[in-house]
C-alpha atoms as a PDB file:
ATOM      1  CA  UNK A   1       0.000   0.000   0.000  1.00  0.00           C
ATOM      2  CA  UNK A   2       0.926   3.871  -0.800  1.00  0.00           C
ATOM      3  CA  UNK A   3       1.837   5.587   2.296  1.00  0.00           C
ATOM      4  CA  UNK A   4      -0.582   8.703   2.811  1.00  0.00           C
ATOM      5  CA  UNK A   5       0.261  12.390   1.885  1.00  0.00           C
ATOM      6  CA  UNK A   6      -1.855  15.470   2.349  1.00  0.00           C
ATOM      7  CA  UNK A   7      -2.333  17.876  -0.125  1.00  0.00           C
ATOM      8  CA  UNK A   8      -3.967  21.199   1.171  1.00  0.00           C
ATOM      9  CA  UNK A   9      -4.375  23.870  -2.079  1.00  0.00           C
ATOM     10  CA  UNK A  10      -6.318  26.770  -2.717  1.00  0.00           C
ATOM     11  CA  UNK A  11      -5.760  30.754  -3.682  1.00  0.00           C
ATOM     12  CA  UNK A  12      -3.908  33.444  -2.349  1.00  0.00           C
ATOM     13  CA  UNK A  13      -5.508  34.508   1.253  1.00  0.00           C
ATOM     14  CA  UNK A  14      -7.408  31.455   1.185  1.00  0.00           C
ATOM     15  CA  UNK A  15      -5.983  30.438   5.213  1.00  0.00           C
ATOM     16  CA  UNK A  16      -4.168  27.259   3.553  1.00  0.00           C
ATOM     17  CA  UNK A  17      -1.012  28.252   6.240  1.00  0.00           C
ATOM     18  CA  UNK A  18      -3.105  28.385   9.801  1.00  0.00           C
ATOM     19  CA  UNK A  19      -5.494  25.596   8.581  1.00  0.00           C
ATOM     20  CA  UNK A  20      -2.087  23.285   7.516  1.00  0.00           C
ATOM     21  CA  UNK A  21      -0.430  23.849  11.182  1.00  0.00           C
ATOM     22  CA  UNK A  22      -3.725  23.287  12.979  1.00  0.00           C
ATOM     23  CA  UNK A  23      -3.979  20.281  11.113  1.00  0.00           C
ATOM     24  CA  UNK A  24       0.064  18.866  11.450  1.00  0.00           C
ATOM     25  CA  UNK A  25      -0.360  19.525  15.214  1.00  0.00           C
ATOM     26  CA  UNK A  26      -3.113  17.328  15.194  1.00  0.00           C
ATOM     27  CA  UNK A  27      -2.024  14.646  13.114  1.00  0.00           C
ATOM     28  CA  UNK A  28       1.723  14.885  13.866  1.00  0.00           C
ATOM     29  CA  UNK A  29       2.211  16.288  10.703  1.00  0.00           C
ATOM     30  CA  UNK A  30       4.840  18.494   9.055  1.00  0.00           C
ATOM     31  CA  UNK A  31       4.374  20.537   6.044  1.00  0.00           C
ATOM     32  CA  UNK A  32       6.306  20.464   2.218  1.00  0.00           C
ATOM     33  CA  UNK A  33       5.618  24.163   0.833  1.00  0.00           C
ATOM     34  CA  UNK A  34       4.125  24.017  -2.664  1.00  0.00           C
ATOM     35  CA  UNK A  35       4.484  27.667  -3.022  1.00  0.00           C
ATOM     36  CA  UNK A  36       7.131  28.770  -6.048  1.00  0.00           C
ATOM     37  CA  UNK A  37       7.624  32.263  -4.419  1.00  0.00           C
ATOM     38  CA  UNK A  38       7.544  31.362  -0.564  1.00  0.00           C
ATOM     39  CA  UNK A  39      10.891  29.389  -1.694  1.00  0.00           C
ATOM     40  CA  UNK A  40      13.272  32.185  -2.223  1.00  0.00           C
ATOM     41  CA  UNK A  41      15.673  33.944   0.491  1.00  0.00           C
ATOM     42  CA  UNK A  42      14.898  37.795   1.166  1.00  0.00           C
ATOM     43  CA  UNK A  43      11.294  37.548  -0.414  1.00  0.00           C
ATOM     44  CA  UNK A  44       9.276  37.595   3.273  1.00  0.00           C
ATOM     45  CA  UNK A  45       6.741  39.887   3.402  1.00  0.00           C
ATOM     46  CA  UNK A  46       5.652  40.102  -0.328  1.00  0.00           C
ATOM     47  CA  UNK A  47       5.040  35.976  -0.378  1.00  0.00           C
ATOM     48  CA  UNK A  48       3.402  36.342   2.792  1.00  0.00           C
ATOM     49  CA  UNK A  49       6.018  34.070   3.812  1.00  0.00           C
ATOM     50  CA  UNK A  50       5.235  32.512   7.802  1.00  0.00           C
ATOM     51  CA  UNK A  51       7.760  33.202  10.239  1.00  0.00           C
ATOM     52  CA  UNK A  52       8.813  30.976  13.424  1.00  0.00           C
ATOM     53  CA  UNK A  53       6.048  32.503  15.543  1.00  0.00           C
ATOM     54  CA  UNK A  54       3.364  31.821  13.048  1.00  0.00           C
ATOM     55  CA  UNK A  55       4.815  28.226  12.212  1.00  0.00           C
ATOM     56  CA  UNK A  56       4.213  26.921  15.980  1.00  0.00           C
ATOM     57  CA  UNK A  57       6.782  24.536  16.235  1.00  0.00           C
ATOM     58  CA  UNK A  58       5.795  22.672  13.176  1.00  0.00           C
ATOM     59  CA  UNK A  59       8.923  21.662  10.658  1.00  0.00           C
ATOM     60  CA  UNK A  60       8.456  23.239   7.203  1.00  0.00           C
ATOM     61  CA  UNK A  61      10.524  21.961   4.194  1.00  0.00           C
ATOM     62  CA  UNK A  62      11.013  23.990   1.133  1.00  0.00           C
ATOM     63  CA  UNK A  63      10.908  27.236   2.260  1.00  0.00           C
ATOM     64  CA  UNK A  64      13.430  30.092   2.089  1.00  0.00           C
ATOM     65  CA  UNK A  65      16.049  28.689   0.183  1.00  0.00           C
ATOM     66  CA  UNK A  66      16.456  29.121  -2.798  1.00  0.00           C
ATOM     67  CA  UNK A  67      18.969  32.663  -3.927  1.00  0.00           C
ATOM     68  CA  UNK A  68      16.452  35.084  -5.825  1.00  0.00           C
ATOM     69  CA  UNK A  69      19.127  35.215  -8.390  1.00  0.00           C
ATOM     70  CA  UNK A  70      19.176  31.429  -9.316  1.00  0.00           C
ATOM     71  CA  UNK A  71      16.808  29.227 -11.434  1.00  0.00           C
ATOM     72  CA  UNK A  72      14.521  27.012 -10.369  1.00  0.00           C
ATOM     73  CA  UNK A  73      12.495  24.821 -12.398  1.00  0.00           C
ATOM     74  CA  UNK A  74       9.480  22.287 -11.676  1.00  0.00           C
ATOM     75  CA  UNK A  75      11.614  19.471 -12.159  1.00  0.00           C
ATOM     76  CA  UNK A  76      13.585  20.897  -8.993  1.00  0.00           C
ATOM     77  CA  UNK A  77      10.740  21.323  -7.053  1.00  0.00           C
ATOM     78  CA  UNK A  78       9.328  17.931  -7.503  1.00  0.00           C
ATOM     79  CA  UNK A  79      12.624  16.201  -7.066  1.00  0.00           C
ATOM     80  CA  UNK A  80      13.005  18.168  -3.434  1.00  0.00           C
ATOM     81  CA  UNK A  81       9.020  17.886  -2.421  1.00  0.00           C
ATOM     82  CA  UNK A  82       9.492  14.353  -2.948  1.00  0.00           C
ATOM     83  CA  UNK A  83      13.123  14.174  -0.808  1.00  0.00           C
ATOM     84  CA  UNK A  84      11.310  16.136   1.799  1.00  0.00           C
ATOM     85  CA  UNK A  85       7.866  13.602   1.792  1.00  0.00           C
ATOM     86  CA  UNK A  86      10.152  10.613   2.147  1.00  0.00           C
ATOM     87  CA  UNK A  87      12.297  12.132   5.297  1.00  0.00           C
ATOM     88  CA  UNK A  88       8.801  13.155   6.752  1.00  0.00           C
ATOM     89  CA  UNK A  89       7.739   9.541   6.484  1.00  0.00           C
ATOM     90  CA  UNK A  90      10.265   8.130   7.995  1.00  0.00           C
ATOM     91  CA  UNK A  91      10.243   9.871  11.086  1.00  0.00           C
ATOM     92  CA  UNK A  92       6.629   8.287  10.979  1.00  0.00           C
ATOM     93  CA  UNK A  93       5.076  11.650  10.818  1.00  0.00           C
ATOM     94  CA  UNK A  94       2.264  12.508   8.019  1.00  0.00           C
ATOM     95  CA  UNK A  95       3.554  14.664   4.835  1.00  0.00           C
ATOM     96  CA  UNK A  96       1.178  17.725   4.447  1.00  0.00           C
ATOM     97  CA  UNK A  97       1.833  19.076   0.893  1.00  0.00           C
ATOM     98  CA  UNK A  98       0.183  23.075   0.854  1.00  0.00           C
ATOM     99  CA  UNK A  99       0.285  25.883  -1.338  1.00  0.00           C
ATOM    100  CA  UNK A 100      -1.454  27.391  -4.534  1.00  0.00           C
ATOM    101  CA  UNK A 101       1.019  26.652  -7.226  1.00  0.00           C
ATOM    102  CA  UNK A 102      -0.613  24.417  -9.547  1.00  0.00           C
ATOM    103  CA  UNK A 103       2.415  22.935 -11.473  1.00  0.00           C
ATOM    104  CA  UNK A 104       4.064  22.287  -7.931  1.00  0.00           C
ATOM    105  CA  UNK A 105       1.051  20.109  -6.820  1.00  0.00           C
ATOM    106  CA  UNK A 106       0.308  18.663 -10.221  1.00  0.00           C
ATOM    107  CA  UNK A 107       3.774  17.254 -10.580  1.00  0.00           C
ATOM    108  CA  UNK A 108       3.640  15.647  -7.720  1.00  0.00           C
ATOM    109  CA  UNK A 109      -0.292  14.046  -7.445  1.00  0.00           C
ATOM    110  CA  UNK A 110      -0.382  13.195 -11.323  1.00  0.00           C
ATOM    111  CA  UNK A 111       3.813  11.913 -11.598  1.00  0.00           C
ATOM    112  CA  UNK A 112       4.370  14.532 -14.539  1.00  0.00           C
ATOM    113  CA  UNK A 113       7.867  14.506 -15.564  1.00  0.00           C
ATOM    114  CA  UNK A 114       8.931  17.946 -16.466  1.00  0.00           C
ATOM    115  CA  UNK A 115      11.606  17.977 -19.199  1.00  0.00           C
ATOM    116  CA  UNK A 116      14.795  19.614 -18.356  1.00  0.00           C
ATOM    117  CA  UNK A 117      14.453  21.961 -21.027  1.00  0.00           C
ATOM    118  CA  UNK A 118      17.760  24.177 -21.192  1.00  0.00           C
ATOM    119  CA  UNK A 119      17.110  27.786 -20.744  1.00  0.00           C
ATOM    120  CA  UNK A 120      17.774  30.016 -23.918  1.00  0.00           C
ATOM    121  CA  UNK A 121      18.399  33.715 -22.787  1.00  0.00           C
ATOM    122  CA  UNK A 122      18.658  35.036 -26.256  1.00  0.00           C
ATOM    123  CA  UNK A 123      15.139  33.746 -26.908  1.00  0.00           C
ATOM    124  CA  UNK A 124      14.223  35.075 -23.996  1.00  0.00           C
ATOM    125  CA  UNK A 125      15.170  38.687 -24.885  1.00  0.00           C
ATOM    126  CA  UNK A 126      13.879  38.493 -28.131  1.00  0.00           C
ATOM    127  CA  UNK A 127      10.393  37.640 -26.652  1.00  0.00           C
ATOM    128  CA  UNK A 128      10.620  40.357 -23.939  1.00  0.00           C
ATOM    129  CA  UNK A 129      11.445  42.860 -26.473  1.00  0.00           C
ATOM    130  CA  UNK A 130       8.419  42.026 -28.737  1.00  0.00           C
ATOM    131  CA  UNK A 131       6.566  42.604 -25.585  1.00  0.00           C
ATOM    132  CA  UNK A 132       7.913  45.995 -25.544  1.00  0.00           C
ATOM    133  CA  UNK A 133       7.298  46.071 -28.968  1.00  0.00           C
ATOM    134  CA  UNK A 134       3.944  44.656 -29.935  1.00  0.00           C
ATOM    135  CA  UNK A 135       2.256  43.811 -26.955  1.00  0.00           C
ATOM    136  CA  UNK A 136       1.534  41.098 -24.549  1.00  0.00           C
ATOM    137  CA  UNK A 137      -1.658  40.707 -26.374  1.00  0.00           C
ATOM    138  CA  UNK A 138       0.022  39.289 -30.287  1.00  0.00           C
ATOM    139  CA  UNK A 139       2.533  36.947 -28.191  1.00  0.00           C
ATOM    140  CA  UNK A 140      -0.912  35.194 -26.056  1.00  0.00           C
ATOM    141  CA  UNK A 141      -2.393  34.679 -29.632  1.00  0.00           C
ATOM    142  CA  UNK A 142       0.920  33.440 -30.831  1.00  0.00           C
ATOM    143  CA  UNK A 143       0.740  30.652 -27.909  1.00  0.00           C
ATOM    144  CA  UNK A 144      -2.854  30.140 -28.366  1.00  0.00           C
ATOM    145  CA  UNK A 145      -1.983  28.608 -32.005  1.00  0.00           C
ATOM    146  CA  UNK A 146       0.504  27.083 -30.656  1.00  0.00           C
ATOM    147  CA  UNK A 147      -1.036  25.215 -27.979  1.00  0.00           C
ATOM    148  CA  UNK A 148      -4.457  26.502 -27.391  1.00  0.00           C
ATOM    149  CA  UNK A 149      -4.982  24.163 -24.217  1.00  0.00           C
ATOM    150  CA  UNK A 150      -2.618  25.655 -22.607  1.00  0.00           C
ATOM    151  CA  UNK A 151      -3.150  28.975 -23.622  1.00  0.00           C
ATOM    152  CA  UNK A 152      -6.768  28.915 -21.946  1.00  0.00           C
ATOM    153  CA  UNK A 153      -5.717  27.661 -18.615  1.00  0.00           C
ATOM    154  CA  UNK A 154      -4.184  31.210 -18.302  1.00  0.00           C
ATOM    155  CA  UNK A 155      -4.900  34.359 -18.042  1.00  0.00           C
ATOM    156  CA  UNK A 156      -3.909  36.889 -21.083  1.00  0.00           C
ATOM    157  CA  UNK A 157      -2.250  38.851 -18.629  1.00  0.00           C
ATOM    158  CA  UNK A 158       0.339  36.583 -17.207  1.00  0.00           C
ATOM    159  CA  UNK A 159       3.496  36.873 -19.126  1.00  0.00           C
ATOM    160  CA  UNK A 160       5.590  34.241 -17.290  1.00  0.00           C
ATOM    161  CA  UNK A 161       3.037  31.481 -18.451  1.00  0.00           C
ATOM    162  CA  UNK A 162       2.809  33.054 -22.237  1.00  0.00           C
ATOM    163  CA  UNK A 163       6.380  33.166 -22.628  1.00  0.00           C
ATOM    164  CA  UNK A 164       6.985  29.811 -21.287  1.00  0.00           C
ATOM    165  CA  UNK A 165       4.552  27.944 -23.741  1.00  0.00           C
ATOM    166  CA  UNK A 166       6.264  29.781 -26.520  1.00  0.00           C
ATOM    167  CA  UNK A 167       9.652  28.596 -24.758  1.00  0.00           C
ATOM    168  CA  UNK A 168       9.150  25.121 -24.964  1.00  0.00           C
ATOM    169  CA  UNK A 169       7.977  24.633 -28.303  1.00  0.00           C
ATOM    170  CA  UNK A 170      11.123  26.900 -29.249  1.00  0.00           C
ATOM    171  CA  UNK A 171      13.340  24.250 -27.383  1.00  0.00           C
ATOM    172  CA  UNK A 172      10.947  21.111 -28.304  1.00  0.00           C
ATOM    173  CA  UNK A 173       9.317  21.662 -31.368  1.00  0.00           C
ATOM    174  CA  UNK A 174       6.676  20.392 -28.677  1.00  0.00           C
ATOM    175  CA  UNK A 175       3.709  21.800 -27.629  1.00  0.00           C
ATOM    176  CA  UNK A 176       3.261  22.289 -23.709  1.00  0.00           C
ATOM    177  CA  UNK A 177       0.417  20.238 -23.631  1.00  0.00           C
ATOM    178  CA  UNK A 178       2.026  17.559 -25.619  1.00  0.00           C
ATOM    179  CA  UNK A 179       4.673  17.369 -22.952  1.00  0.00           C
ATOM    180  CA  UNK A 180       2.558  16.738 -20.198  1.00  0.00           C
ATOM    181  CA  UNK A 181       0.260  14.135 -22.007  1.00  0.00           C
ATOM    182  CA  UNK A 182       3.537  12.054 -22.793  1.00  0.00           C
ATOM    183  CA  UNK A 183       4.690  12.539 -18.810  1.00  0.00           C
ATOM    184  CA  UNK A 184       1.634  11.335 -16.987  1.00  0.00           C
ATOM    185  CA  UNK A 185       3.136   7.550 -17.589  1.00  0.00           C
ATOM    186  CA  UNK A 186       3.905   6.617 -14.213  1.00  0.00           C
ATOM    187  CA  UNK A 187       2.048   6.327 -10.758  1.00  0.00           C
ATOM    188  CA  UNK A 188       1.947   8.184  -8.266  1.00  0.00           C
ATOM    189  CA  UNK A 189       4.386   7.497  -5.454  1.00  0.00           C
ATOM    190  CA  UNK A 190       2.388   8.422  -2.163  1.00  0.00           C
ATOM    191  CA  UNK A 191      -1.361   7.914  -1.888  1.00  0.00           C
ATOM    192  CA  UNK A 192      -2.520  12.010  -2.425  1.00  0.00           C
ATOM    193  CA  UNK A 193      -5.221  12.995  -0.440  1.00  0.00           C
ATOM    194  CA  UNK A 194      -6.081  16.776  -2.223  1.00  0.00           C
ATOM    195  CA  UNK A 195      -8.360  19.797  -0.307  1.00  0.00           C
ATOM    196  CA  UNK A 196      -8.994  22.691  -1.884  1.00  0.00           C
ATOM    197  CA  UNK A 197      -9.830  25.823  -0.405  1.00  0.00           C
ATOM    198  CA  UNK A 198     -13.044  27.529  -1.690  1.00  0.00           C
ATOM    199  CA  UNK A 199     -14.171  31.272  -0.932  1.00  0.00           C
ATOM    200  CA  UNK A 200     -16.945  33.330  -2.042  1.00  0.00           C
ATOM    201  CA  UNK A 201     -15.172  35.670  -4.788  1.00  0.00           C
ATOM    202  CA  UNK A 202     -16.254  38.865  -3.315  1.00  0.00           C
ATOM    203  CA  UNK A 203     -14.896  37.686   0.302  1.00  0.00           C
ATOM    204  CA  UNK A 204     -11.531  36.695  -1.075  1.00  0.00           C
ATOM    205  CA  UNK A 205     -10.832  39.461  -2.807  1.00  0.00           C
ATOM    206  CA  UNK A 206     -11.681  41.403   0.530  1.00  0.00           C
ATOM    207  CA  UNK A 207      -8.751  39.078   2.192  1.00  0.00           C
ATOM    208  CA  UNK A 208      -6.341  40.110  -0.359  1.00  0.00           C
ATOM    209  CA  UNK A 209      -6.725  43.340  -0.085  1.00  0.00           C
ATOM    210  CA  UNK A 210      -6.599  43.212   3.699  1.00  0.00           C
ATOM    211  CA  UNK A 211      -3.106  41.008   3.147  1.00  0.00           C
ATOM    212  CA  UNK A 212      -1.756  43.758   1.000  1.00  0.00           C
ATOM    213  CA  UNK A 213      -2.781  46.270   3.364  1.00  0.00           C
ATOM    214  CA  UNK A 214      -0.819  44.925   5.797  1.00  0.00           C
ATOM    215  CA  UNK A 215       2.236  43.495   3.717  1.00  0.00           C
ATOM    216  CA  UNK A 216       2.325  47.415   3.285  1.00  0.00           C
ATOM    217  CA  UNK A 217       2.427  48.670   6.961  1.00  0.00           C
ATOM    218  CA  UNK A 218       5.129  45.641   7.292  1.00  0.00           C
ATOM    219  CA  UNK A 219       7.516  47.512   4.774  1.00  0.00           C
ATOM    220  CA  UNK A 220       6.562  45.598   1.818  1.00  0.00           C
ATOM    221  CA  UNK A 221       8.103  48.538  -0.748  1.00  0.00           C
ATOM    222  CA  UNK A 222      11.024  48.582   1.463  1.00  0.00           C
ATOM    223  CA  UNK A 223      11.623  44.850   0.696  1.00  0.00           C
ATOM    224  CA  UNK A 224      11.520  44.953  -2.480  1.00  0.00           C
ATOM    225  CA  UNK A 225      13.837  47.858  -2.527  1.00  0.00           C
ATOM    226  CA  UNK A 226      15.923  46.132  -0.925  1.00  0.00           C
ATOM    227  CA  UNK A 227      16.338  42.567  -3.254  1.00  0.00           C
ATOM    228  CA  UNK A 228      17.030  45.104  -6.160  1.00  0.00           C
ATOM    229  CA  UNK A 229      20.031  46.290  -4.566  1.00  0.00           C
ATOM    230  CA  UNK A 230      21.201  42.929  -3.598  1.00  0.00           C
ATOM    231  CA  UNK A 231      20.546  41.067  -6.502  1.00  0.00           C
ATOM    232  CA  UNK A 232      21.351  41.628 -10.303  1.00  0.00           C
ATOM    233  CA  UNK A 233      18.635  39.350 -11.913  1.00  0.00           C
ATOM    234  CA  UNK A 234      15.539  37.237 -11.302  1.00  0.00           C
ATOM    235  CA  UNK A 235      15.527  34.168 -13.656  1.00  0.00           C
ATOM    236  CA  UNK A 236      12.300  33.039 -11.545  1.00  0.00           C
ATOM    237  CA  UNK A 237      11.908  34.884  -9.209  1.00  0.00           C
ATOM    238  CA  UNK A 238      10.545  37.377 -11.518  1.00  0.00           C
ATOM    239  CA  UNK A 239       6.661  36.679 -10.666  1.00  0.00           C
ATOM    240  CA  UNK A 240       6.970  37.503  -6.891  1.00  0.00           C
ATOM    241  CA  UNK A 241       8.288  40.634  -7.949  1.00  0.00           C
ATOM    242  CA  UNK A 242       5.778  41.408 -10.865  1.00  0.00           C
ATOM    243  CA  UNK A 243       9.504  42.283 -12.747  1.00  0.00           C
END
């Protein structure tokens, strides 16, 4: 038989954090982020990023390091969530898997194998200079001929995502969605047991703007201030920082 992992998901604000340590306290249970900002070093307040007081005692994995200035891929992730589950288990404690980034959960409860694909900064350039040029708007319909699955999932707004699916069929010649049809071969590894948070729209959006109310009054600006000075580029870490 699988041994048992948690999987706790759900949108920003959502109370996935408090709700995961009540729960590890009462199952003896210790918790694998599955957050792809909440990993990097320096990025606290604007990841909303729990801090020893807030954690009560409970072990987290997979947060706060990773350098803002380094790449990290899916592949990465899943390889470490997976070290992480298997230490938790053998201290005969119960895995608890939480956080709202879907390709960090999905790799894990559906096996995908994520492709190293190698990362080609020239591309790159030339994709965030068309940006400049003609608008985030051509290169989203230029992905959703390209792989229109994909292209749907996201929003029109979110560049990372856009440039990515145009990424990999540069590097592949494959679509995105192509990818992760061929990758769902194996089983799973752990048994997944997945929650999802649900809020009424209207009251979530209240609790975001209530979180960046107070990410604010923490000295969120300052932060961010702060990582440009320290650091010369984002590869990834670009999101958190809406770069």
């Amino acid at each position: 038989m699988k041994e048992k992992v948690i999987v706790i998901c759900g949108p920003t604000a959502s109370g996935k954090t408090s709700l995961s340590i009540e729960l590890a306290k009462k199952i003896n249970g210790e918790i694998v982020s599955a957050d792809s900002m909440q990993i990097y070093k320096d990025m606290n307040i604007g990841t909303a990023k729990p801090d020893k007081e807030e954690m009560q005692g409970i072990k987290h994995y997979l947060i706060d390091f990773v350098s803002p200035d380094e790449r990290y891929s899916v592949a990465d992730y899943k390889k470490d969530a997976k070290k992480a589950i298997r230490e938790i288990l053998k201290k005969k404690k119960t895995p608890i898997v939480v956080g709202g980034t879907g390709l960090y959960i999905d790799s894990l409860i559906y096996e995908i194998e994520y492709p190293e694909i190698e990362f080609d900064e020239k591309y790159r350039e030339k994709l965030e200079k068309r940006v400049e040029k003609e608008g985030l708007d051509k290169l989203y319909e230029e992905a959703k001929k390209i792989d229109e699955k994909a292209a749907l999932k996201i929003s029109p707004n979110d560049k990372k995502r856009i440039l990515r699916i145009l990424e990999i069929y540069h590097a592949t010649g494959k679509t995105k969605t192509e990818q992760e049809i061929e990758s769902r071969k194996n089983e799973p590894e752990f048994d997944y047991h997945v929650f999802a948070i649900n809020w009424d729209r209207e009251k979530l959006y209240e609790r975001i703007e209530k979180r960046v109310d107070i990410m604010i009054e923490q000295g969120l600006i300052d932060e961010v201030k702060n990582i440009y000075k320290k650091y010369d580029k984002f590869p990834t870490a670009m999101q958190g920082l809406r770069i």
